[in-house]
N, C-alpha and C. Protein backbone atom coordinates (compact mmCIF):
# COMPACT_ATOMS: atom_id res chain seq x y z
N UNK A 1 62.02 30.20 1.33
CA UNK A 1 61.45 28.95 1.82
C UNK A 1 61.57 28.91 3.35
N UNK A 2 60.16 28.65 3.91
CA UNK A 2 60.16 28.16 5.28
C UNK A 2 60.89 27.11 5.86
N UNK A 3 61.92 27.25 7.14
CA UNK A 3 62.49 25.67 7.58
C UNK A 3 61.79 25.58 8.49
N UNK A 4 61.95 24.10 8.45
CA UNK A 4 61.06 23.51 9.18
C UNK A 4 62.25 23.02 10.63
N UNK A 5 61.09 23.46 11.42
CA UNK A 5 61.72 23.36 13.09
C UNK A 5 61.12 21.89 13.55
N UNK A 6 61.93 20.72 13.37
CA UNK A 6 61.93 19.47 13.83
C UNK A 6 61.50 19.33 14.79
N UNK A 7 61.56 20.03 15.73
CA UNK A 7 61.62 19.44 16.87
C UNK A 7 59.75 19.95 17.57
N UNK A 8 59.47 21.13 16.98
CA UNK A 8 58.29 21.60 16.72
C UNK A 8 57.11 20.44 15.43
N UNK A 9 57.65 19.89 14.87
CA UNK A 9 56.63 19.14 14.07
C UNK A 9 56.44 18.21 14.34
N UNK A 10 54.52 18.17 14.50
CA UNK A 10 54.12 16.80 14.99
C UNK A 10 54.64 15.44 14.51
N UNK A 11 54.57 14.85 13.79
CA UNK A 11 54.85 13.97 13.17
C UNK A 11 56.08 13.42 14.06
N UNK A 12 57.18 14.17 14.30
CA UNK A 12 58.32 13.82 15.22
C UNK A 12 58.30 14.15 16.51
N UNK A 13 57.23 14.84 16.89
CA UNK A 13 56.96 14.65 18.39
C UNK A 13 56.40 13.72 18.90
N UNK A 14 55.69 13.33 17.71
CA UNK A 14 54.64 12.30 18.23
C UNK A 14 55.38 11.09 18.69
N UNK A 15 55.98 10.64 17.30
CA UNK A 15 57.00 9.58 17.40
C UNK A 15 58.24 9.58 18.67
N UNK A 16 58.47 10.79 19.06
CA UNK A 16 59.47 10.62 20.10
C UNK A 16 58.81 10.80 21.07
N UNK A 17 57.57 11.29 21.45
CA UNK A 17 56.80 10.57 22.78
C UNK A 17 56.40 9.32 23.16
N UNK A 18 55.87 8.67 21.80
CA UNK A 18 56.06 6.92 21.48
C UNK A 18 56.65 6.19 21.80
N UNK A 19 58.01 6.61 21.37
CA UNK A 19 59.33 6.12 21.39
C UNK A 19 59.73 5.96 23.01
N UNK A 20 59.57 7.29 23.43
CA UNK A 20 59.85 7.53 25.09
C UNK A 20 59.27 6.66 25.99
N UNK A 21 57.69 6.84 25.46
CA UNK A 21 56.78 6.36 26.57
C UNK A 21 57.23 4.63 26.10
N UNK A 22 57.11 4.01 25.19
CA UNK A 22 57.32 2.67 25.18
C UNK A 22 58.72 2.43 25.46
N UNK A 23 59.78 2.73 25.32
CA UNK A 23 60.99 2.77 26.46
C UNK A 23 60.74 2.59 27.88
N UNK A 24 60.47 3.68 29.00
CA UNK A 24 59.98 3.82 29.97
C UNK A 24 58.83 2.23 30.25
N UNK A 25 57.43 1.84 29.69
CA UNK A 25 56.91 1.44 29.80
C UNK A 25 58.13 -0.16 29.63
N UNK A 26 59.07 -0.31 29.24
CA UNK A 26 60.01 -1.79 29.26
C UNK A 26 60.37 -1.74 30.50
N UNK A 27 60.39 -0.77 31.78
CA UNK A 27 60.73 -0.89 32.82
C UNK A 27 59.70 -2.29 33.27
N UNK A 28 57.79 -2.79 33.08
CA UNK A 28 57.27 -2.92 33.54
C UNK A 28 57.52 -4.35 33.19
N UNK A 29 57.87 -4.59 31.99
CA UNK A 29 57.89 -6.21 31.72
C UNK A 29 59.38 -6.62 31.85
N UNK A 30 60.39 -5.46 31.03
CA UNK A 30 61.46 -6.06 30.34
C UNK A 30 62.55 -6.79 31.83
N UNK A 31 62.36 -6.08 32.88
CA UNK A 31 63.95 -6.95 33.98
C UNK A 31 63.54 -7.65 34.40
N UNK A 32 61.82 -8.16 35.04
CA UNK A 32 61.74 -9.46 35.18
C UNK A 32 61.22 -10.57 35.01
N UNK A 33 61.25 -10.55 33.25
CA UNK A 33 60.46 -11.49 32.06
C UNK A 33 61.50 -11.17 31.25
N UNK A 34 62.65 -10.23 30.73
CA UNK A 34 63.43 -10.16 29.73
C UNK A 34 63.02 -10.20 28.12
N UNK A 35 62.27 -9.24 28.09
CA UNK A 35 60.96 -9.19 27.07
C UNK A 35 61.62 -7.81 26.19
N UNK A 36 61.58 -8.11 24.75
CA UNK A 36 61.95 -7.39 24.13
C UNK A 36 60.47 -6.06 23.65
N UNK A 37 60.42 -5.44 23.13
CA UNK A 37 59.13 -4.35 23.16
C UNK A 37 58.08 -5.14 22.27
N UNK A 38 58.97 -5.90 20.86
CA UNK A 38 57.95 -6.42 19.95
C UNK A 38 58.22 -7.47 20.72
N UNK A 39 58.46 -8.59 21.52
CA UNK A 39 58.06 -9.89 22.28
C UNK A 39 56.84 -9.38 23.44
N UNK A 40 57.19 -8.36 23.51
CA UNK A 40 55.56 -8.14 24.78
C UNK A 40 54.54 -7.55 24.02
N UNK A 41 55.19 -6.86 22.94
CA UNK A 41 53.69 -6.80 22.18
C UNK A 41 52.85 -8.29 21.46
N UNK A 42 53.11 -8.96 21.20
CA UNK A 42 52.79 -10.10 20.91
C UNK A 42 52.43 -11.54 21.55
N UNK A 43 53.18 -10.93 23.26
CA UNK A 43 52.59 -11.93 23.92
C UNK A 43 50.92 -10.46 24.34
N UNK A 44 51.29 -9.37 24.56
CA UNK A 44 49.41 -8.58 24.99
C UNK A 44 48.74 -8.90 23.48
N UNK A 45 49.06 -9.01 22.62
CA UNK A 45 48.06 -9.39 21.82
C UNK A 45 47.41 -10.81 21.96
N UNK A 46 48.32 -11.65 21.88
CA UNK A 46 47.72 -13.12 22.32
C UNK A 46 47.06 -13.15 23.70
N UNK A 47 47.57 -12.32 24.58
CA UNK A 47 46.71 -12.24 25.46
C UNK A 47 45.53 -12.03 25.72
N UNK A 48 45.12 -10.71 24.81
CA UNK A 48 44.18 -9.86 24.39
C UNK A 48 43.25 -10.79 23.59
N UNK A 49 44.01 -11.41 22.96
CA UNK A 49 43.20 -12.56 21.18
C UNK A 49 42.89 -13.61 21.83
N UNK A 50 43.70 -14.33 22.25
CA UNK A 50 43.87 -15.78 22.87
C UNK A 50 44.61 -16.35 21.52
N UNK A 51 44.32 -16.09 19.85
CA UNK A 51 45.05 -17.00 19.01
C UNK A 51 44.66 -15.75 17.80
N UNK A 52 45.66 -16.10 16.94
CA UNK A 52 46.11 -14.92 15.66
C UNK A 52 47.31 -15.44 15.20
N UNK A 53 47.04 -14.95 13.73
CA UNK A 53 48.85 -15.22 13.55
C UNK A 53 49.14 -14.09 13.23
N UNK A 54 50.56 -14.49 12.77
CA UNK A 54 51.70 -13.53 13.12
C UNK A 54 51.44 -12.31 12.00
N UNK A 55 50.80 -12.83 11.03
CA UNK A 55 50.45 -11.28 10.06
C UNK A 55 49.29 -10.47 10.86
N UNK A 56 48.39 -10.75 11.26
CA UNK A 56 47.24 -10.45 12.06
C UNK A 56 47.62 -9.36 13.39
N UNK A 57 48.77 -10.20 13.99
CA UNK A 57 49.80 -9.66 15.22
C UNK A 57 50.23 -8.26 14.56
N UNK A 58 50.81 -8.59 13.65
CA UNK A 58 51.87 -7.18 13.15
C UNK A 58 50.82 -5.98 12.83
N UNK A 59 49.45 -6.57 11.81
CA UNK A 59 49.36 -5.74 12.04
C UNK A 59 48.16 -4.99 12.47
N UNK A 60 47.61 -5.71 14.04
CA UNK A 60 47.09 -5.25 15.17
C UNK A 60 48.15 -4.35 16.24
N UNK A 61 49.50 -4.86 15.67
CA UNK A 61 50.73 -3.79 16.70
C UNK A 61 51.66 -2.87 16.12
N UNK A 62 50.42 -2.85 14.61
CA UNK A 62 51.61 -2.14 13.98
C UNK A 62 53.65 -2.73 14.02
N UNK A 63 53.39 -3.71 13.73
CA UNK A 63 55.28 -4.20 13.84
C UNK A 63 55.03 -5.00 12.19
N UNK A 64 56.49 -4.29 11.79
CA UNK A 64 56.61 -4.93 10.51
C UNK A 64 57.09 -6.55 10.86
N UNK A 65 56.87 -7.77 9.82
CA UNK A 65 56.84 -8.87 9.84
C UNK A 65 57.78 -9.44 10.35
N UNK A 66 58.92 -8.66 9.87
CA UNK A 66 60.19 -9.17 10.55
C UNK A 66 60.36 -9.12 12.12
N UNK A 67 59.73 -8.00 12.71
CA UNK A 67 59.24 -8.23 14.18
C UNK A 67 58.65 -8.71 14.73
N UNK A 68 58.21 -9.05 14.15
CA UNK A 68 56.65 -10.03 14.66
C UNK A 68 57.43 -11.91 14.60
N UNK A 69 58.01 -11.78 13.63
CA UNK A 69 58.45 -13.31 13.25
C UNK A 69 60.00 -13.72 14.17
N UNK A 70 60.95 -12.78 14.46
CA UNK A 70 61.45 -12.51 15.86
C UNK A 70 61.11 -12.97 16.82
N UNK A 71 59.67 -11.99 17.37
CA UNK A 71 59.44 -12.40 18.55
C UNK A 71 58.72 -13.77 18.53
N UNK A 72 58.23 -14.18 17.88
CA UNK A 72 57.20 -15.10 18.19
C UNK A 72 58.28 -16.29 17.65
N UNK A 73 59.68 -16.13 16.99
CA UNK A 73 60.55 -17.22 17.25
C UNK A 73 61.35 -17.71 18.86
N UNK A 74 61.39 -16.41 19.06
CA UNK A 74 62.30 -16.40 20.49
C UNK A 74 60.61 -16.49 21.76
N UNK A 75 59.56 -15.49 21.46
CA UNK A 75 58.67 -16.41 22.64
C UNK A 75 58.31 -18.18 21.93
N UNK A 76 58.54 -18.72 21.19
CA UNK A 76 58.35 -19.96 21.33
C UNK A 76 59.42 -21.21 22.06
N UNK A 77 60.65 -20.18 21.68
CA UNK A 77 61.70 -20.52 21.86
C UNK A 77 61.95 -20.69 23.50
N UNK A 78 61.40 -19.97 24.04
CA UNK A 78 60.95 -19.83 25.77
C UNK A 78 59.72 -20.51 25.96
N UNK A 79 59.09 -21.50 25.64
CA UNK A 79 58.18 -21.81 24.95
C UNK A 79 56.42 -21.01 26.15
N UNK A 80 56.56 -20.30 25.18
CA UNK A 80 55.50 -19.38 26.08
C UNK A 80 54.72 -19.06 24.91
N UNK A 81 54.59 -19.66 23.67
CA UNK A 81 53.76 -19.65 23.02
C UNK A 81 53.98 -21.06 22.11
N UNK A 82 52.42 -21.04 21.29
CA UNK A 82 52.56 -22.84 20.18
C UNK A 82 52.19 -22.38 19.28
N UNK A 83 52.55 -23.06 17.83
CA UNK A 83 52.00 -22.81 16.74
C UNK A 83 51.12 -24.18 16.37
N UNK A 84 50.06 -24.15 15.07
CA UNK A 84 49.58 -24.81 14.81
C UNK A 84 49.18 -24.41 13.25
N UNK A 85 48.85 -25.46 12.46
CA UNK A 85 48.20 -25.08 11.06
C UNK A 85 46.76 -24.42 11.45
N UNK A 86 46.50 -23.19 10.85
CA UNK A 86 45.18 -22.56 10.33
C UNK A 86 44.43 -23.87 9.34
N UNK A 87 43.12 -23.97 10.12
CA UNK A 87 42.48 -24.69 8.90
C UNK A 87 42.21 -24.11 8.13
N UNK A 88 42.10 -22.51 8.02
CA UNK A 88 41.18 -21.48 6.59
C UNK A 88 42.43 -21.92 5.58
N UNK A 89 43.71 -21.48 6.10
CA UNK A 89 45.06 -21.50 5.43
C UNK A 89 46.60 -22.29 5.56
N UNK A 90 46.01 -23.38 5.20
CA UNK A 90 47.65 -24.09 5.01
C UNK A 90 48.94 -23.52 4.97
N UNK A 91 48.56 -22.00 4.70
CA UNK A 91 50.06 -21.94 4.67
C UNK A 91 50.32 -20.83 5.92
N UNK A 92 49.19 -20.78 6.76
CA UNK A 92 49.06 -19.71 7.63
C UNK A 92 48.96 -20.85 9.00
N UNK A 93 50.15 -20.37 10.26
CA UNK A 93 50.22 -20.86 11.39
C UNK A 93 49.24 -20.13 12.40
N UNK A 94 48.36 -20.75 13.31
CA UNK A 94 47.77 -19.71 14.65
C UNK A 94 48.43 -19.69 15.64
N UNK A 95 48.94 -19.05 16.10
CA UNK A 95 49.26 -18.89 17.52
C UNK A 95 48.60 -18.57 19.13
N UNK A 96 49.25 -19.15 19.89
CA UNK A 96 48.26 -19.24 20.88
C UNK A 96 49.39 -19.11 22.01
N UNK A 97 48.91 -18.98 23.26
CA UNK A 97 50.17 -18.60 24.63
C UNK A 97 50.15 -20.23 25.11
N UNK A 98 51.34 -20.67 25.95
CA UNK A 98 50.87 -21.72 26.36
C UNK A 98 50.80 -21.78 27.97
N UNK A 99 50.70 -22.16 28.55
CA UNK A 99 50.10 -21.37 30.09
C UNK A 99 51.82 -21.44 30.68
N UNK A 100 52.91 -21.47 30.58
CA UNK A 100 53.94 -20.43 30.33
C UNK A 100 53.78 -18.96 30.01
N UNK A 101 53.18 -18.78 29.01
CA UNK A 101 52.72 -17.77 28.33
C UNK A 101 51.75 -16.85 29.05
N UNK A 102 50.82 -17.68 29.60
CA UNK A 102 49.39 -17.14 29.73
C UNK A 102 50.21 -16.27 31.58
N UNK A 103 50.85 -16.89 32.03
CA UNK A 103 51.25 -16.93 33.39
C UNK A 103 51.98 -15.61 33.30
N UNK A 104 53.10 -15.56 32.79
CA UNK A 104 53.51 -14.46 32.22
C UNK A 104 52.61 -12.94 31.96
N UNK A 105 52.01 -12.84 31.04
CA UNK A 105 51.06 -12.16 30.60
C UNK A 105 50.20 -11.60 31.69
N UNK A 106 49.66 -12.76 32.54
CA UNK A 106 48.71 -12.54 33.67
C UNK A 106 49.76 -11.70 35.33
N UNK A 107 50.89 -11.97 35.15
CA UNK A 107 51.87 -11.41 36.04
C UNK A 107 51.92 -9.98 35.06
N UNK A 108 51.85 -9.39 34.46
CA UNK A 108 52.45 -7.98 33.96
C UNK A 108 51.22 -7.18 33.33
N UNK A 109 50.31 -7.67 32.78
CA UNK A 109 49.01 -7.38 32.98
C UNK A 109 48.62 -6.04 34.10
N UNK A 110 48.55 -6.51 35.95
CA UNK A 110 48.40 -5.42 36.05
C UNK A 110 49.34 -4.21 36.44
N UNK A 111 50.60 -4.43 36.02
CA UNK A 111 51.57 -3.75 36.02
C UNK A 111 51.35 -2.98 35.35
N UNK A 112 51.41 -3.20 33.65
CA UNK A 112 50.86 -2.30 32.74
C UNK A 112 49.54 -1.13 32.94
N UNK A 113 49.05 -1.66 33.60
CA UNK A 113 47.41 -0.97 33.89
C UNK A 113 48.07 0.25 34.72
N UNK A 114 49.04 -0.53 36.29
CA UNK A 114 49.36 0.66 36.89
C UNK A 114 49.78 2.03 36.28
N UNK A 115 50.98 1.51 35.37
CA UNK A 115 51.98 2.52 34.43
C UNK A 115 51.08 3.35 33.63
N UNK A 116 49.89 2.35 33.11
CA UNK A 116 49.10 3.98 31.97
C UNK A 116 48.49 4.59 33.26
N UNK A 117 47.88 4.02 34.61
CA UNK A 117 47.26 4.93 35.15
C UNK A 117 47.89 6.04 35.69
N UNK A 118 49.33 5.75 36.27
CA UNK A 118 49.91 7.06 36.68
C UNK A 118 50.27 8.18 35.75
N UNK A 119 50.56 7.25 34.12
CA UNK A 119 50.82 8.29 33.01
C UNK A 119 49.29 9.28 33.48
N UNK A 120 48.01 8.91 33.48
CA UNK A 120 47.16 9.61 33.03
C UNK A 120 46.91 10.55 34.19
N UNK A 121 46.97 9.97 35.56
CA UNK A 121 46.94 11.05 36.82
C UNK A 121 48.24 12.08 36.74
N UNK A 122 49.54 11.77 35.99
CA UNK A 122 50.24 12.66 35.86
C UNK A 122 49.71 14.12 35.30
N UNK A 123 49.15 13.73 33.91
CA UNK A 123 48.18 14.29 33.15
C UNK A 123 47.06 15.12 34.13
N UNK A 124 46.67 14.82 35.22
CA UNK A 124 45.13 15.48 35.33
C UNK A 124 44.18 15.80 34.86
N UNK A 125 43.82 17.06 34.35
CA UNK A 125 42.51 17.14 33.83
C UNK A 125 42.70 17.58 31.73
N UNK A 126 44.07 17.24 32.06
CA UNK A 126 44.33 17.02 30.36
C UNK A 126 44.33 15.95 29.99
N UNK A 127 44.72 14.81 30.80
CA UNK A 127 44.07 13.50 30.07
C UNK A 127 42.45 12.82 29.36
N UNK A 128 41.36 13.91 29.34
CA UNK A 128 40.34 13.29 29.01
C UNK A 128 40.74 13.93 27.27
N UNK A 129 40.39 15.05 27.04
CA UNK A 129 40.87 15.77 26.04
C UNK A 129 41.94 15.46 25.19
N UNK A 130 43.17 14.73 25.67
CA UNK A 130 44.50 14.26 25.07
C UNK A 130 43.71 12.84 24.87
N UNK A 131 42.75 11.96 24.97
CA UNK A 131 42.70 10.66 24.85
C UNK A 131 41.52 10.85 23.71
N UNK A 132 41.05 12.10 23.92
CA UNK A 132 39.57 12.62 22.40
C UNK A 132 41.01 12.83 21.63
N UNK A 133 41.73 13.40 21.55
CA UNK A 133 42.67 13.45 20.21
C UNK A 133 43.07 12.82 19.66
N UNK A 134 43.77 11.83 20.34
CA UNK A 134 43.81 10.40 20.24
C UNK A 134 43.62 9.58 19.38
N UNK A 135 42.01 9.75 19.76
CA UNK A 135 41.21 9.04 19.16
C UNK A 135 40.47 9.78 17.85
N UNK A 136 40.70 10.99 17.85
CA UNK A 136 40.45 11.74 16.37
C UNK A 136 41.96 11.81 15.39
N UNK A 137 43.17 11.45 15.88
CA UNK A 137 44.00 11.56 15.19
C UNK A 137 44.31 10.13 14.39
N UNK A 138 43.88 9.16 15.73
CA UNK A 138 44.06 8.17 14.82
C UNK A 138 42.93 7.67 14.14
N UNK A 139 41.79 8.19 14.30
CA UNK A 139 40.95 8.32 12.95
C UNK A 139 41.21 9.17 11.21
N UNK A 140 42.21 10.48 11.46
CA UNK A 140 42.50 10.77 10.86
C UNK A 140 43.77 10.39 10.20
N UNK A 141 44.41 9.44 10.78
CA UNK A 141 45.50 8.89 9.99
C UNK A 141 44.74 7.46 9.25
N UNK A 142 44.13 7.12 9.92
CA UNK A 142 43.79 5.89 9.63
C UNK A 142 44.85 4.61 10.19
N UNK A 143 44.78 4.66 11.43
CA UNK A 143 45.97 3.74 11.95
C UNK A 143 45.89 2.62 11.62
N UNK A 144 44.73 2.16 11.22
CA UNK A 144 44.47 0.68 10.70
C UNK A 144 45.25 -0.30 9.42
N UNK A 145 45.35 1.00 8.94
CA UNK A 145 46.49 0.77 7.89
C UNK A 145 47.69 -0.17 8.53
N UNK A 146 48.32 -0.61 7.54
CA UNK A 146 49.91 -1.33 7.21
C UNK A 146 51.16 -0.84 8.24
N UNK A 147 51.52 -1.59 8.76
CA UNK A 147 52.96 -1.00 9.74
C UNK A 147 53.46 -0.61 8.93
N UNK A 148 54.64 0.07 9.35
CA UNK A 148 55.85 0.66 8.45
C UNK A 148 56.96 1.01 9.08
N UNK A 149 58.04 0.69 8.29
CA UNK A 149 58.98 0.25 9.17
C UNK A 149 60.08 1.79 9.67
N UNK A 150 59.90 2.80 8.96
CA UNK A 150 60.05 4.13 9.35
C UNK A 150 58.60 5.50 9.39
N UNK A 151 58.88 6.04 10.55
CA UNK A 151 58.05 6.66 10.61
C UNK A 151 58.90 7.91 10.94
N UNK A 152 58.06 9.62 10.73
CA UNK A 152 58.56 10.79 10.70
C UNK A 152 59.36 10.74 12.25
């Protein structure tokens, strides 16, 4: 039987470049907003949305529920976001930023932009090619699918 060399298989490279790059990328929000990874993912989605709830959130960011319901306790709790009843669903809240929120968001916004752009000039002329894979891999996984709360 073949062993398998971990550190060589995609599946766990992938994830620990993920892992890395969204680490690194908390430099841009987390010291001066104090933003946890799933609290800034959920305030760029509301940003991105303007209103969604929190199942919608999770899983547009891929974060299982319990992350999602976290952050959007503690950003309300800062009150940088509101809830309200869904009219489709009574038992479903929308969320929305509240210009706390929006202010926020609009301060780190182009921070973020800077950080992928230097990722990609780091890159040079492998970034067009690495962003076609990308985008064929996560066609081939089907990223659209369900978060999950471990991955390879």
């Amino acid at each position: 039987m073949a062993k398998l060399q971990l550190e060589a298989f995609l599946p766990y490279r992938l994830n620990r470049i993920a892992a890395a790059v969204s680490q690194d990328f908390r430099s841009v929000y987390g010291p001066h907003h104090d933003l946890t990874i799933p609290e800034w993912r959920v305030l760029a989605t509301l940003g991105q949305f303007e209103q969604m709830s929190a199942k919608a959130i999770g899983r547009h960011s891929a974060m299982h529920k319990t992350k999602v319901s976290r952050a959007v306790r503690a950003l309300e709790e800062r009150r940088w976001l509101r809830r309200r009843a869904s009219e489709a669903d009574r038992r479903e809240e929308i969320l929305t930023l509240t210009a706390q929120g929006e202010s926020a968001y609009r301060q780190i916004v182009p921070k973020a932009l800077a950080f992928e752009r230097r990722l990609l000039q780091q890159l040079g002329s492998d970034a067009g090619p690495l962003l076609t894979a990308l985008r064929r891999l996560e066609a081939v996984v089907e990223v659209a699918g369900e978060p999950e709360d471990d991955r390879a």
